[in-house]
C-alpha atoms as a PDB file:
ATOM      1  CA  UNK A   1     -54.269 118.291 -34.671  1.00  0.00           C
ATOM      2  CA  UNK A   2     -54.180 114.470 -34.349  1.00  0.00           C
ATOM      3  CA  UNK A   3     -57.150 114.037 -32.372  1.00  0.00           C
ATOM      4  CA  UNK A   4     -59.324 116.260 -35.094  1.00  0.00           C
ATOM      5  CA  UNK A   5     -57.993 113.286 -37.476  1.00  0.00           C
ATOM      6  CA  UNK A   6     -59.118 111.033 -35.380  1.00  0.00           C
ATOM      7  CA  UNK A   7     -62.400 112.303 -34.941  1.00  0.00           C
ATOM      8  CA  UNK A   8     -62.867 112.801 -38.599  1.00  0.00           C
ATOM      9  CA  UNK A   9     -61.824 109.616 -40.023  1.00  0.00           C
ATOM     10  CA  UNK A  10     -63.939 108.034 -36.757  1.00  0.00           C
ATOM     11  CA  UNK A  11     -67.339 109.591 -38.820  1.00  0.00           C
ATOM     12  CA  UNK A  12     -65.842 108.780 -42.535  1.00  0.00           C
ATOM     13  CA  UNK A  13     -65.476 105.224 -40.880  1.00  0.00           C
ATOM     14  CA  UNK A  14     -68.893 105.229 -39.477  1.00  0.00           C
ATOM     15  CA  UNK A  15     -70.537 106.500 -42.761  1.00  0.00           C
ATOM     16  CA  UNK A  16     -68.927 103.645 -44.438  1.00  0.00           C
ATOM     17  CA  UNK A  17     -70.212 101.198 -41.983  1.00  0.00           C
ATOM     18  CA  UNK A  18     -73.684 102.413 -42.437  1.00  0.00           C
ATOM     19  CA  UNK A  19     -73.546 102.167 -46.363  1.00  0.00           C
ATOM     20  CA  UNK A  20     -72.613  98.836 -45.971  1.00  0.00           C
ATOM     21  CA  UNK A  21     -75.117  97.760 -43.644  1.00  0.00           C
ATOM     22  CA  UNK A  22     -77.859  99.437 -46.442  1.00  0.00           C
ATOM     23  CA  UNK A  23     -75.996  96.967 -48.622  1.00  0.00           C
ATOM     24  CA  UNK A  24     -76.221  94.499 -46.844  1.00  0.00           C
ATOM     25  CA  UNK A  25     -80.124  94.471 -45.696  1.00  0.00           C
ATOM     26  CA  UNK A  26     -80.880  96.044 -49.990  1.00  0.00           C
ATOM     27  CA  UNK A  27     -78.379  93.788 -52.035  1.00  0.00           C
ATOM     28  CA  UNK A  28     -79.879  92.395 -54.891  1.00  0.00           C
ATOM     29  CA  UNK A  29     -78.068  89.308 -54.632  1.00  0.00           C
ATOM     30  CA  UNK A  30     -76.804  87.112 -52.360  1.00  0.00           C
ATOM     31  CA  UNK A  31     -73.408  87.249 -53.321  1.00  0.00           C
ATOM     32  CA  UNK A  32     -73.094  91.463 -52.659  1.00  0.00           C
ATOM     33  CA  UNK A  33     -74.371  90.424 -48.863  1.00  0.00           C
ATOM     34  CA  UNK A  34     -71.520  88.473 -48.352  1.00  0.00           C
ATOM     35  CA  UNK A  35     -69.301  91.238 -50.214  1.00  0.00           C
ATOM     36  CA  UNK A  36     -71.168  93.995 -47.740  1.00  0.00           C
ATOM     37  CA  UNK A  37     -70.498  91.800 -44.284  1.00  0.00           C
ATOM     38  CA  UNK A  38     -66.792  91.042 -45.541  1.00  0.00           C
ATOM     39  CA  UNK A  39     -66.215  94.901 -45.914  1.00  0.00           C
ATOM     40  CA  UNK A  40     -67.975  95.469 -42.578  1.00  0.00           C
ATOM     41  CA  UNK A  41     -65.647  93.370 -40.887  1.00  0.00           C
ATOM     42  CA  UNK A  42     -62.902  95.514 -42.528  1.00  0.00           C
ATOM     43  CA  UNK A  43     -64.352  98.517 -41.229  1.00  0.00           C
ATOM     44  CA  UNK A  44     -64.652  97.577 -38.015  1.00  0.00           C
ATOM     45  CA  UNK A  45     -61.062  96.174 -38.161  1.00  0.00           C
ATOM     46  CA  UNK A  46     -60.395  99.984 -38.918  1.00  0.00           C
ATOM     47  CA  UNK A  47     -62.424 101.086 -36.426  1.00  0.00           C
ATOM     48  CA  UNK A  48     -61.075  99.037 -33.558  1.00  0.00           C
ATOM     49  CA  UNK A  49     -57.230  99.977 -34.178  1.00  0.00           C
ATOM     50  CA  UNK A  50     -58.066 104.197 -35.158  1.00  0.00           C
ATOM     51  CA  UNK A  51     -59.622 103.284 -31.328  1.00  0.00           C
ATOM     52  CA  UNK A  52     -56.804 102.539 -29.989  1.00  0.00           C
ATOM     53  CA  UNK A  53     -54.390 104.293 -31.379  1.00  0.00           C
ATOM     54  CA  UNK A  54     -56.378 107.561 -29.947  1.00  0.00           C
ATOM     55  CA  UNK A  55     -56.562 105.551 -26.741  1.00  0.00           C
ATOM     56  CA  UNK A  56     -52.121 105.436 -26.888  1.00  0.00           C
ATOM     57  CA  UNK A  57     -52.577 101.159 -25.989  1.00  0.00           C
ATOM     58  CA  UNK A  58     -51.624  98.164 -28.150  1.00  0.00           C
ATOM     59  CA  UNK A  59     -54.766  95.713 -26.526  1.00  0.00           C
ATOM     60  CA  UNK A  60     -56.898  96.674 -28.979  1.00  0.00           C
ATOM     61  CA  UNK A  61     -54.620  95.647 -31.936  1.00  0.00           C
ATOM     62  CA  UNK A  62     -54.775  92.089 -30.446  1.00  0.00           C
ATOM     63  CA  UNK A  63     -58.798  92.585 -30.855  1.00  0.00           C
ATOM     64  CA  UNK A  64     -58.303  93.478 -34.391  1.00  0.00           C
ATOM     65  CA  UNK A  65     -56.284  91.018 -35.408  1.00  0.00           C
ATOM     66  CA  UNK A  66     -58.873  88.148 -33.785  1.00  0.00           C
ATOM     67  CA  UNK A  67     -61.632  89.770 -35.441  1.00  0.00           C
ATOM     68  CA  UNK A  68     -59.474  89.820 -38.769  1.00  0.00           C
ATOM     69  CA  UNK A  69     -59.003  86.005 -38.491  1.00  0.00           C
ATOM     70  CA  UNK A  70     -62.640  85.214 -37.600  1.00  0.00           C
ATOM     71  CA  UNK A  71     -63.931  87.398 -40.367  1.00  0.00           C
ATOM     72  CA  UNK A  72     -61.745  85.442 -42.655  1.00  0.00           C
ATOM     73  CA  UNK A  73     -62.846  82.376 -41.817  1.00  0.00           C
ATOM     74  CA  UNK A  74     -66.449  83.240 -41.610  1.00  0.00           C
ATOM     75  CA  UNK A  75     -66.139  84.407 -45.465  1.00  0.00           C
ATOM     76  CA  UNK A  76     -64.674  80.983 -46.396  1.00  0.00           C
ATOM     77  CA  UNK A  77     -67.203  79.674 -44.803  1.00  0.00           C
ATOM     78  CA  UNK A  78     -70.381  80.944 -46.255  1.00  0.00           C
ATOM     79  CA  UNK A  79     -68.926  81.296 -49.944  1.00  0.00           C
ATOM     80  CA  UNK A  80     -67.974  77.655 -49.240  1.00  0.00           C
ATOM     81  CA  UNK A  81     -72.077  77.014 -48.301  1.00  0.00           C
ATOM     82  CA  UNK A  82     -73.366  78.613 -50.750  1.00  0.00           C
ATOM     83  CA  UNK A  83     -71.026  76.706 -53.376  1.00  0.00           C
ATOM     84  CA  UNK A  84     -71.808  73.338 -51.983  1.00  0.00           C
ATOM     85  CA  UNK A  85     -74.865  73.573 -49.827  1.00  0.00           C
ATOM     86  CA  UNK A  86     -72.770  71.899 -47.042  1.00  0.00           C
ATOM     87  CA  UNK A  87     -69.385  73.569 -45.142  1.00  0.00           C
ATOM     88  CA  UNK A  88     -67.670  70.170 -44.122  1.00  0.00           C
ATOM     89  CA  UNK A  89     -68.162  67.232 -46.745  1.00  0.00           C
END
């Protein structure tokens, strides 16, 4: 039963990963591309741990967690740009 899950929300997850990328390369501004990569990096986040909780080990929650951190910081980091025009003053 927990493996159909698996697969299920694996496609839902995948869908959702593909709509974003259509907003990403479509969206009319530049301010719904960064909204479209920032909820990419969430999806694969959710991708990454559904993973490996069907693979039954705890590496790949150390994977999501460093992609969780870099994603942050990559955000900050372009809304910061576009703000500014420069990241460090």
């Amino acid at each position: 039963m927990l493996e159909n899950v698996i697969l299920i929300v694996f496609a839902m997850i995948g869908v959702s990963l593909l709509l974003n990328l259509w907003r990403l390369l479509i969206g009319p501004s530049v301010p719904d591309r960064i909204l479209a990569l920032d909820t990419m990096y969430i999806n694969t986040i959710a991708l990454i741990i559904l993973y490996g909780m069907s693979m039954g080990t705890a590496l790949y929650f150390e994977a999501a967690l460093l992609i969780a951190m870099l994603g942050f910081v990559s955000t900050v980091a372009v809304c910061k740009y576009l703000l500014r025009g420069d990241i460090i003053e």
